[in-house]
PDB file of N, CA and C in Angstrom:
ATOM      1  N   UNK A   1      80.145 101.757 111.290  1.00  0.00           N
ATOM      2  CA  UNK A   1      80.426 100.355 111.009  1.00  0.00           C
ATOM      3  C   UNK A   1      81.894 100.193 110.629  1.00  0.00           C
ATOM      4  N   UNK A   2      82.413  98.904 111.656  1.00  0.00           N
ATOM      5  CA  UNK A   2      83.901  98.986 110.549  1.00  0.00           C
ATOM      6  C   UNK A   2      84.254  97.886 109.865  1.00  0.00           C
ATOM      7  N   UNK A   3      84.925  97.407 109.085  1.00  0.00           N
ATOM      8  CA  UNK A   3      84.960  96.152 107.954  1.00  0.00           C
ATOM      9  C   UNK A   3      84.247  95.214 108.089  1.00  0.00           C
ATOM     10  N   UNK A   4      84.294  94.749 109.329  1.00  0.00           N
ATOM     11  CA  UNK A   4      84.226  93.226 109.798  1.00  0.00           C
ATOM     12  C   UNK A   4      82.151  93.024 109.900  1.00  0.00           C
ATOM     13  N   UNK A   5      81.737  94.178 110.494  1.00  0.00           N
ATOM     14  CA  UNK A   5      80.720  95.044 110.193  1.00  0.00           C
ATOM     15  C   UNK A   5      79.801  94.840 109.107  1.00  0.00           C
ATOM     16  N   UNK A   6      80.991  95.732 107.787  1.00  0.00           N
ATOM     17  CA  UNK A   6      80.269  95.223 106.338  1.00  0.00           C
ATOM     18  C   UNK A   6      80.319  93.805 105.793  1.00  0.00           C
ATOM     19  N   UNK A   7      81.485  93.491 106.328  1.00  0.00           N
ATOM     20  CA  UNK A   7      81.455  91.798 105.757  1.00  0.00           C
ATOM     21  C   UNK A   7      80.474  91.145 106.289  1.00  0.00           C
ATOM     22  N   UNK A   8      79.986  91.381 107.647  1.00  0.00           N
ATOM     23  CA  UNK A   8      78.474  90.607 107.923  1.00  0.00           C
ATOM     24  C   UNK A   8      77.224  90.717 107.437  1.00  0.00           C
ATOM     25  N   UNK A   9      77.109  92.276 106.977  1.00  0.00           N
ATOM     26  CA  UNK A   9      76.736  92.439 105.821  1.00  0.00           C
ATOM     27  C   UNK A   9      76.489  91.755 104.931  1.00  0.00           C
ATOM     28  N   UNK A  10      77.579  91.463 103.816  1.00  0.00           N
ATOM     29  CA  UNK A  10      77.570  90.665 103.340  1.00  0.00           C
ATOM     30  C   UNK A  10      77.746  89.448 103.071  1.00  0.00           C
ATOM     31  N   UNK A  11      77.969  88.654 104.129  1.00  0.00           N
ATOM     32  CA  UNK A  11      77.811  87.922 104.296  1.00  0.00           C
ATOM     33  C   UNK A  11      76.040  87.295 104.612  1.00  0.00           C
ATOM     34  N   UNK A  12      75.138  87.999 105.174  1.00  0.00           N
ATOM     35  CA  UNK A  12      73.999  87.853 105.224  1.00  0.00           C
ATOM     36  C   UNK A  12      73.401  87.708 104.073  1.00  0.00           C
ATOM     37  N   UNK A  13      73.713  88.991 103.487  1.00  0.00           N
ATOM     38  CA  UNK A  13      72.917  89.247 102.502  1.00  0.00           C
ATOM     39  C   UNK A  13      73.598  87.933 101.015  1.00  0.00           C
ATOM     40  N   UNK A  14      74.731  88.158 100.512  1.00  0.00           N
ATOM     41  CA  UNK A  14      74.699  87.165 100.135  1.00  0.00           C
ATOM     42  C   UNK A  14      74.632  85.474 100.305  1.00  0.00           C
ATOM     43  N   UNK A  15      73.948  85.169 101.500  1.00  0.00           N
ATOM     44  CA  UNK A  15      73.706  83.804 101.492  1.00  0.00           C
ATOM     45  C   UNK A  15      71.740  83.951 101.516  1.00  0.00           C
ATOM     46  N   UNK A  16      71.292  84.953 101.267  1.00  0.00           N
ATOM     47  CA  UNK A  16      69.814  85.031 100.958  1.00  0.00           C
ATOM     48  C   UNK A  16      70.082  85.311  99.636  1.00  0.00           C
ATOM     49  N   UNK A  17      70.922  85.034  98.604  1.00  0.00           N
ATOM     50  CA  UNK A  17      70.887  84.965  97.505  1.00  0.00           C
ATOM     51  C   UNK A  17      70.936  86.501  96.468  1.00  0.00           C
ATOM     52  N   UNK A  18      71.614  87.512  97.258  1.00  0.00           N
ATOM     53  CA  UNK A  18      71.445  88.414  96.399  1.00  0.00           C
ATOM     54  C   UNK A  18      72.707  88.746  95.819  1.00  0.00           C
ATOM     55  N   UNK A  19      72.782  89.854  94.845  1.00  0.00           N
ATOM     56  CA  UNK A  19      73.828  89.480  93.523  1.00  0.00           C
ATOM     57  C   UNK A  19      74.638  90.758  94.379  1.00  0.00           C
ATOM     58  N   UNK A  20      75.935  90.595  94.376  1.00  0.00           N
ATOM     59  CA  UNK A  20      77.096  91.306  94.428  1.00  0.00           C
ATOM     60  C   UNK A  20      76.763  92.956  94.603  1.00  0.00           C
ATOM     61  N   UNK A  21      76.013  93.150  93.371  1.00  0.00           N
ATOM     62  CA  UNK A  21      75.851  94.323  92.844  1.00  0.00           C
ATOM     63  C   UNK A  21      74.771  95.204  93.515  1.00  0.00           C
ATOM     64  N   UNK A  22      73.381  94.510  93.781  1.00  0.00           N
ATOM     65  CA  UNK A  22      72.534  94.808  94.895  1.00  0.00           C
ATOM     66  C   UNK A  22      73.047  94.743  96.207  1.00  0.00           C
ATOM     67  N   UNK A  23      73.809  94.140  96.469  1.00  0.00           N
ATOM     68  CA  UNK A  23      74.514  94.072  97.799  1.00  0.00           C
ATOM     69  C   UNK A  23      75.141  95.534  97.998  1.00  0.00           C
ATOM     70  N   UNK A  24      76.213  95.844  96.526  1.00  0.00           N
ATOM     71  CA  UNK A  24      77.025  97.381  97.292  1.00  0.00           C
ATOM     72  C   UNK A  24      75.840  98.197  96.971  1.00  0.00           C
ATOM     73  N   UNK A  25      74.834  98.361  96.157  1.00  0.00           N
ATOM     74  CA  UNK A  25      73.991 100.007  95.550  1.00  0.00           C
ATOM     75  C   UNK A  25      73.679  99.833  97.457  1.00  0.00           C
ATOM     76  N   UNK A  26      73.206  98.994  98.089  1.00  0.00           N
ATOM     77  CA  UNK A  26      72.599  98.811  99.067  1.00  0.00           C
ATOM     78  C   UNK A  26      72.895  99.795 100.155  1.00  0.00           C
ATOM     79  N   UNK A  27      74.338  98.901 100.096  1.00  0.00           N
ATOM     80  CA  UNK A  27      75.588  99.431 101.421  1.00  0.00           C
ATOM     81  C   UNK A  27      75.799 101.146 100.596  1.00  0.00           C
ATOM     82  N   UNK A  28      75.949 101.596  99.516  1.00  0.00           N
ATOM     83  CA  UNK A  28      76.171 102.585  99.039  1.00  0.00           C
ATOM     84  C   UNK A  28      75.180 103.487  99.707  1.00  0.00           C
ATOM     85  N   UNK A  29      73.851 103.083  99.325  1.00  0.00           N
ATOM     86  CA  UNK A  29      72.622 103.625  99.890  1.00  0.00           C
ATOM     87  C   UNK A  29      72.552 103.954 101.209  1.00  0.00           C
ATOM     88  N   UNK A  30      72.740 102.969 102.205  1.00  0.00           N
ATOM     89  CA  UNK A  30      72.756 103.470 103.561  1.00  0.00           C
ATOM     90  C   UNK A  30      74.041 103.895 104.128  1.00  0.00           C
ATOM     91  N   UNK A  31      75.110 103.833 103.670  1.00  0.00           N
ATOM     92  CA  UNK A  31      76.554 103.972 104.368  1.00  0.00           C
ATOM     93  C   UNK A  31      77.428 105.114 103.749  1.00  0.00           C
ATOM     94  N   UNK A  32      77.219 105.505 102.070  1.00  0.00           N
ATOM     95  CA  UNK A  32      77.684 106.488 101.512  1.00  0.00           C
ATOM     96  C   UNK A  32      78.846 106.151 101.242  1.00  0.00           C
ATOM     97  N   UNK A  33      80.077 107.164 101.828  1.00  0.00           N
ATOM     98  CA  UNK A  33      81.452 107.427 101.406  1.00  0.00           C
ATOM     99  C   UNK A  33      82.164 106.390 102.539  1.00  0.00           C
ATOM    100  N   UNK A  34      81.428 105.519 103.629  1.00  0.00           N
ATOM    101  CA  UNK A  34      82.042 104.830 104.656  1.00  0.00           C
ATOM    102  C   UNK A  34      81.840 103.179 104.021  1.00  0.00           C
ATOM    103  N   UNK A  35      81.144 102.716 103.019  1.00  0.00           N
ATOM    104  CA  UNK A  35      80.771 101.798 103.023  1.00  0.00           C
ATOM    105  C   UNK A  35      82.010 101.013 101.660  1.00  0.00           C
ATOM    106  N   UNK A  36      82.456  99.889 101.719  1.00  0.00           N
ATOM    107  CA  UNK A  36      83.843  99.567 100.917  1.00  0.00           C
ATOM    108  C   UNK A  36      83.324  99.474  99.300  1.00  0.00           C
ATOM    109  N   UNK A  37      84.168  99.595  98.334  1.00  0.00           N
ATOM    110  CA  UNK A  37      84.108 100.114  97.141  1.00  0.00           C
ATOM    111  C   UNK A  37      83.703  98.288  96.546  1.00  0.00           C
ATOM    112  N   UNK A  38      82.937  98.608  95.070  1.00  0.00           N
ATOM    113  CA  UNK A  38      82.433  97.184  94.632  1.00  0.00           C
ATOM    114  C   UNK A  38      83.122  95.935  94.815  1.00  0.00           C
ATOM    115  N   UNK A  39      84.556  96.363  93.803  1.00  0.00           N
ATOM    116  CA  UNK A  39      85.519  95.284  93.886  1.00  0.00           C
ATOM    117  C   UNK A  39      85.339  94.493  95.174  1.00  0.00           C
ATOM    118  N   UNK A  40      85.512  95.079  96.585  1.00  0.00           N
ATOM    119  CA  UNK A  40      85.528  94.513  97.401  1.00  0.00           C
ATOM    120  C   UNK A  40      84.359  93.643  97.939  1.00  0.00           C
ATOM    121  N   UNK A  41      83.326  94.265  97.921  1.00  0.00           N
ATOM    122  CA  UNK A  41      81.811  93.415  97.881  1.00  0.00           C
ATOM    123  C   UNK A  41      81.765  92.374  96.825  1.00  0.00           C
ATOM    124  N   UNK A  42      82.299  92.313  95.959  1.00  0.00           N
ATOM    125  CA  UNK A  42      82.571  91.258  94.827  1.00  0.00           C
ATOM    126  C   UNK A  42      83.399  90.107  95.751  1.00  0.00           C
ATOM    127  N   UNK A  43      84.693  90.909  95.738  1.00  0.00           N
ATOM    128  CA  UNK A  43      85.719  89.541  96.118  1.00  0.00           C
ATOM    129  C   UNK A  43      84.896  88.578  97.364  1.00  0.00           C
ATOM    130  N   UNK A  44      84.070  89.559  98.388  1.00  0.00           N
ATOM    131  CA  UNK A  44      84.037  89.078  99.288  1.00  0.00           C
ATOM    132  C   UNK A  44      82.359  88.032  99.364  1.00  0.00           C
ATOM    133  N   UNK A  45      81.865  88.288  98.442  1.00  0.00           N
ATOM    134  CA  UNK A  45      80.639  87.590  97.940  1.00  0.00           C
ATOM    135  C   UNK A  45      81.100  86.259  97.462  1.00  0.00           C
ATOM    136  N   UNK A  46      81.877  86.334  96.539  1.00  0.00           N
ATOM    137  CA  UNK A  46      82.917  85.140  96.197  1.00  0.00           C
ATOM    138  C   UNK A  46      83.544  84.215  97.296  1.00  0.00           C
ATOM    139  N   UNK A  47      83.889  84.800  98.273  1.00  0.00           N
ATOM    140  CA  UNK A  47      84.586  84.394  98.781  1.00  0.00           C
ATOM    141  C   UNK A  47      83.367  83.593  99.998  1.00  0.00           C
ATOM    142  N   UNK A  48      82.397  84.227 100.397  1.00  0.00           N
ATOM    143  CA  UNK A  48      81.637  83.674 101.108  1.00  0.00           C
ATOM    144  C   UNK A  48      80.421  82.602 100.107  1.00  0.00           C
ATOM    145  N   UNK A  49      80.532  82.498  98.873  1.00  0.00           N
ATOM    146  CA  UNK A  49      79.442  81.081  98.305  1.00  0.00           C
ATOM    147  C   UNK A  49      80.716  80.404  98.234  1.00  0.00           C
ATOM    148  N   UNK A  50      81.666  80.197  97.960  1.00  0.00           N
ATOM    149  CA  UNK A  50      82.958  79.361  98.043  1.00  0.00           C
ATOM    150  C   UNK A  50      82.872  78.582  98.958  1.00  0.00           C
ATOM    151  N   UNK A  51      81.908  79.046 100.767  1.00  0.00           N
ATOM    152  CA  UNK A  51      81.856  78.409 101.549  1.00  0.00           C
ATOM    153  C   UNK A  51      82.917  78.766 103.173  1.00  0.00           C
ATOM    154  N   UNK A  52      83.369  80.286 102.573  1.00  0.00           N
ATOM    155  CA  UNK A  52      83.707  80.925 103.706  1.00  0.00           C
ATOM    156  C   UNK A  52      82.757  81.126 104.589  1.00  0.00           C
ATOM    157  N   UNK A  53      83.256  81.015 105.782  1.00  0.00           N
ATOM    158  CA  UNK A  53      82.629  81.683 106.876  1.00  0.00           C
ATOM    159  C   UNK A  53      82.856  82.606 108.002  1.00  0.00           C
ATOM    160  N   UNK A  54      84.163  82.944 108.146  1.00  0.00           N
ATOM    161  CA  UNK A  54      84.758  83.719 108.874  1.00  0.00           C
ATOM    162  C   UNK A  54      84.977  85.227 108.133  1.00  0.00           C
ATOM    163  N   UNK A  55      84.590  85.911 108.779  1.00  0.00           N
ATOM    164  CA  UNK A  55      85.032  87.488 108.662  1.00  0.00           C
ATOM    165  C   UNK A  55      86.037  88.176 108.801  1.00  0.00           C
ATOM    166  N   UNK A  56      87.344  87.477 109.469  1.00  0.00           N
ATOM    167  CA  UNK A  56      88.295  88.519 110.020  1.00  0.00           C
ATOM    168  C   UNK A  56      88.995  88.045 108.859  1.00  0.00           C
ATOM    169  N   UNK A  57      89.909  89.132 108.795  1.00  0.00           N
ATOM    170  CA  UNK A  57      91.508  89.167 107.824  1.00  0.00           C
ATOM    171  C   UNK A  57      91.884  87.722 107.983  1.00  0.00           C
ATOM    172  N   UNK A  58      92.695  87.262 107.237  1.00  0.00           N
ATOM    173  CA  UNK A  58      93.571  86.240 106.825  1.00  0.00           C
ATOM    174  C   UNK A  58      94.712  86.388 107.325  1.00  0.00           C
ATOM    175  N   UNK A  59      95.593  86.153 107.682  1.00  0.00           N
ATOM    176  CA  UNK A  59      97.336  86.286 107.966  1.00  0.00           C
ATOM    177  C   UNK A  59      97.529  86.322 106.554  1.00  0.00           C
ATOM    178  N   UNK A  60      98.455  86.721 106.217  1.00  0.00           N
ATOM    179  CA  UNK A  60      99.477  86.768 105.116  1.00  0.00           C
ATOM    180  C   UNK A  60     100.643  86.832 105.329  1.00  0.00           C
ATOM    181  N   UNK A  61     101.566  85.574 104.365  1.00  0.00           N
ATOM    182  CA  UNK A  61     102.540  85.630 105.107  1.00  0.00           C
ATOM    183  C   UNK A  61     103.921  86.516 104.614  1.00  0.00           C
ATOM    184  N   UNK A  62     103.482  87.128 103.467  1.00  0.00           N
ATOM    185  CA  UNK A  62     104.136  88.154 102.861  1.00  0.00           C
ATOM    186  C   UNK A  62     105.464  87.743 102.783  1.00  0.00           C
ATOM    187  N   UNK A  63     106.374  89.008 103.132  1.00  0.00           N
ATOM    188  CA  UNK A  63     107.941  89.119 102.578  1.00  0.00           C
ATOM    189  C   UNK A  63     108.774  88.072 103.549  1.00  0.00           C
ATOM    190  N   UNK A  64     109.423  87.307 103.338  1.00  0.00           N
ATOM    191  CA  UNK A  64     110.199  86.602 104.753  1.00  0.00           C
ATOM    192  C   UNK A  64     110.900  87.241 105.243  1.00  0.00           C
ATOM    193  N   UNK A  65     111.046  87.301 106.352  1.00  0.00           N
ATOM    194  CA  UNK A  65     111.517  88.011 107.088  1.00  0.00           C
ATOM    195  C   UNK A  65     113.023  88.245 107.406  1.00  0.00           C
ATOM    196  N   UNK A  66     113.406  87.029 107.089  1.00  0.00           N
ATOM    197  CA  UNK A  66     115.252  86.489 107.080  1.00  0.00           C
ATOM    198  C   UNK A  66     116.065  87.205 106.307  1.00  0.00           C
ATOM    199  N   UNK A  67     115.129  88.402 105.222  1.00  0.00           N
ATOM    200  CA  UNK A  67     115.754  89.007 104.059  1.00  0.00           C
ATOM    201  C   UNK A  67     116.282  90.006 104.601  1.00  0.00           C
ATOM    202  N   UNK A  68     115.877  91.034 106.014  1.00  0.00           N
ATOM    203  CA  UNK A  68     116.544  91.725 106.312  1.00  0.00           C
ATOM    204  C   UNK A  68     116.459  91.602 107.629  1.00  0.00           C
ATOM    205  N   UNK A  69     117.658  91.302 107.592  1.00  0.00           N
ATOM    206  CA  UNK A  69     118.822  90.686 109.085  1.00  0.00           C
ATOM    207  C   UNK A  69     119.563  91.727 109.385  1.00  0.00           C
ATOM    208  N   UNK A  70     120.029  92.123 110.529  1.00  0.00           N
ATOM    209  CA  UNK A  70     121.369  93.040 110.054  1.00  0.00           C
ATOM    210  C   UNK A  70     122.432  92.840 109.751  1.00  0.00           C
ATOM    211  N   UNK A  71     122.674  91.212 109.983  1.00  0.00           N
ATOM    212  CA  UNK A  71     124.256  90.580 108.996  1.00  0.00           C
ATOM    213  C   UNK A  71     123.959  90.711 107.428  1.00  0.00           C
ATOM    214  N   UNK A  72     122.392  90.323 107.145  1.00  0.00           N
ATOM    215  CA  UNK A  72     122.532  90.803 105.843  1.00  0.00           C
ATOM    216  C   UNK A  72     122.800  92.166 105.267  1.00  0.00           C
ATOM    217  N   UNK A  73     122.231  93.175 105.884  1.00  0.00           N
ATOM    218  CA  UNK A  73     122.310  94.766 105.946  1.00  0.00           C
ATOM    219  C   UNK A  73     123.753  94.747 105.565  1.00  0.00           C
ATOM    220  N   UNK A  74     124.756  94.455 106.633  1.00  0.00           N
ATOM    221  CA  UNK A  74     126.031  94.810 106.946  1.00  0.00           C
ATOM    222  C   UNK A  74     126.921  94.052 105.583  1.00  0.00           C
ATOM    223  N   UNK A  75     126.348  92.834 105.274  1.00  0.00           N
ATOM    224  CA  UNK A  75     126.901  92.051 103.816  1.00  0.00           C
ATOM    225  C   UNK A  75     126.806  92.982 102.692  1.00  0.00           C
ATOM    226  N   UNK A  76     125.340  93.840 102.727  1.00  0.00           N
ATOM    227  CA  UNK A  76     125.244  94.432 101.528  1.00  0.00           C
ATOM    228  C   UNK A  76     125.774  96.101 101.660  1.00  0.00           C
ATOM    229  N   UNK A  77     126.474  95.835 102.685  1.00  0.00           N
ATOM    230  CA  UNK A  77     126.931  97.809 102.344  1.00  0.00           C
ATOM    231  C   UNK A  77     128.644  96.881 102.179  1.00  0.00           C
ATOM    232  N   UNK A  78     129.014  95.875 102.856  1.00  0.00           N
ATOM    233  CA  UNK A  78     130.767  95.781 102.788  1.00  0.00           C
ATOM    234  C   UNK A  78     130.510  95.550 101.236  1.00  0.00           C
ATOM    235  N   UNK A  79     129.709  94.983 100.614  1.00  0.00           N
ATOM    236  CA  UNK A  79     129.729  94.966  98.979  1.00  0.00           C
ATOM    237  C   UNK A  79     130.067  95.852  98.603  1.00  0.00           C
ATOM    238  N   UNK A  80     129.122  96.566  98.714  1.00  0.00           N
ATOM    239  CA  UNK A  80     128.943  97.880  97.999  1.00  0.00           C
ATOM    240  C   UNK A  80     130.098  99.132  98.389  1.00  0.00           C
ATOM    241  N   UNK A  81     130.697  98.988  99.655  1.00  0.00           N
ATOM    242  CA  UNK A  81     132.073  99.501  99.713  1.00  0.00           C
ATOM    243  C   UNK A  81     132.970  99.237  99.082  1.00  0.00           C
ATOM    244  N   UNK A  82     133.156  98.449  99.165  1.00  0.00           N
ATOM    245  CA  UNK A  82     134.522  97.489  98.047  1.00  0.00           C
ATOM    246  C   UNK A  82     134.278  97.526  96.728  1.00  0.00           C
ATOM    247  N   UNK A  83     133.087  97.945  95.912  1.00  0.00           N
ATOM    248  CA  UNK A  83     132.743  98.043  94.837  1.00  0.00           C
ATOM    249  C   UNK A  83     131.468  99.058  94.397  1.00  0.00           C
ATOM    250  N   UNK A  84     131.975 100.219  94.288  1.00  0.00           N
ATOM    251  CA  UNK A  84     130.676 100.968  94.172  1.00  0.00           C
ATOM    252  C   UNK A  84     129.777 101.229  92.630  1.00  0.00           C
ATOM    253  N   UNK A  85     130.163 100.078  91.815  1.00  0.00           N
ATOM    254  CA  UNK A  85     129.860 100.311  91.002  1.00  0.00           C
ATOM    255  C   UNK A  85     128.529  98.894  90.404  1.00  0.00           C
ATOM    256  N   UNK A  86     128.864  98.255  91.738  1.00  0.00           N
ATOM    257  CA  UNK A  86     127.997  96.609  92.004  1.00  0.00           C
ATOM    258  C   UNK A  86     126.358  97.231  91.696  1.00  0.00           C
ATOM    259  N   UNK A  87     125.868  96.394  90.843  1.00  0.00           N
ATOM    260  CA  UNK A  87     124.446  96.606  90.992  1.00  0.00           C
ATOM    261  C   UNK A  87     123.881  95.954  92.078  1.00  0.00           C
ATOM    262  N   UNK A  88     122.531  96.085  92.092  1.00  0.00           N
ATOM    263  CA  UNK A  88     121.399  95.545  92.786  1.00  0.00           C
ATOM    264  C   UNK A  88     121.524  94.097  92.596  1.00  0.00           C
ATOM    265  N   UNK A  89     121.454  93.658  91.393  1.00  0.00           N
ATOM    266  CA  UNK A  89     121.398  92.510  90.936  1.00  0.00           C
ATOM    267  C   UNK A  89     122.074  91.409  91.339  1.00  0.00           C
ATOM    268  N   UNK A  90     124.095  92.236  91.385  1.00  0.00           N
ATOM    269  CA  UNK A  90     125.189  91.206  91.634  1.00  0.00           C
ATOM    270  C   UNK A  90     124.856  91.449  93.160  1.00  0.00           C
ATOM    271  N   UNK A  91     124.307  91.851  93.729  1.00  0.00           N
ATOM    272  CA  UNK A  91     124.122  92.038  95.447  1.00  0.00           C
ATOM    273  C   UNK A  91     123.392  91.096  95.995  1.00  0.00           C
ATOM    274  N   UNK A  92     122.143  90.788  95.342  1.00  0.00           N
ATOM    275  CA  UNK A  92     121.393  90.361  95.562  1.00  0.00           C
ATOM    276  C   UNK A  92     121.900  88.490  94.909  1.00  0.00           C
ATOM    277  N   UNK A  93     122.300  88.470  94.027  1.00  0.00           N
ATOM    278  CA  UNK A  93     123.198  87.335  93.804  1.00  0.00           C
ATOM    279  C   UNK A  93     124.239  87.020  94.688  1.00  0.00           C
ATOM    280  N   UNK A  94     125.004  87.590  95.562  1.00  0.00           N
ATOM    281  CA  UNK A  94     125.366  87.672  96.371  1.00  0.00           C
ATOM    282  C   UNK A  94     125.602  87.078  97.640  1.00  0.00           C
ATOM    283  N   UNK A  95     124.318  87.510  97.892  1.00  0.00           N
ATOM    284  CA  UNK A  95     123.877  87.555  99.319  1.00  0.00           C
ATOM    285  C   UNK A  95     122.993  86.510  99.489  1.00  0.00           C
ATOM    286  N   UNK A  96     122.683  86.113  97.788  1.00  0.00           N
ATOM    287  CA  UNK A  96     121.243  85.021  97.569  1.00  0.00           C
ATOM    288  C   UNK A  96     119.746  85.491  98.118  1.00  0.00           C
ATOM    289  N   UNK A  97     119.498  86.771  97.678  1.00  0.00           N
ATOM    290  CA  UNK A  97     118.478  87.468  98.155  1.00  0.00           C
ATOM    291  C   UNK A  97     117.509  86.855  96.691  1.00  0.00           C
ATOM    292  N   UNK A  98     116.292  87.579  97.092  1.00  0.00           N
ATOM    293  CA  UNK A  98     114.954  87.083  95.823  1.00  0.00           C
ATOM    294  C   UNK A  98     115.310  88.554  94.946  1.00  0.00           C
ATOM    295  N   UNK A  99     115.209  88.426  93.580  1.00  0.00           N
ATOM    296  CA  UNK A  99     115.568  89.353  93.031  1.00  0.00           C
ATOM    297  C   UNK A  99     114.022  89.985  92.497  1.00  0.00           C
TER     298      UNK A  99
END
């Protein structure tokens, strides 16, 4: 079975009303060392009475991407040439990076 798999899983099983916890001894029971750890049967129990219904991953849109450019790259080494004693900090002030 692979994620998407167990999430139907649970997804079944918790919309017949069973608790988080019976859900993983369950998956523990038949799946062993392949089947995903509580936390995750938690979040994802949650996440399906909330009124989810989809199984696959989410996008995330994480780090932006604009942070490393190679004009920025090239901004932060001529810094740091001209001053090797510049922290992270004044670089990133700098360049107007997220600190």
């Amino acid at each position: 079975m692979d994620l998407k798999d167990f999430r139907g899983v649970i997804f079944h099983q918790a919309a017949q009303g069973r608790s988080a916890k019976d859900i993983y001894l369950e998956l523990q029971q038949d799946h062993a060392h392949r089947a995903p750890p509580y936390p995750t049967v938690v979040r994802w129990c949650q996440e399906f009475r909330f009124g989810r219904t989809d199984l696959a991953n989410r996008a995330s849109t994480g780090r932006p991407l604009e942070v490393a450019t190679q004009h920025k790259i090239g901004q932060a080494r001529k810094l740091v040439a001209e001053n090797r004693s510049i922290s992270v900090r004044s670089v990133a002030r700098e360049l107007q990076l997220a600190q």
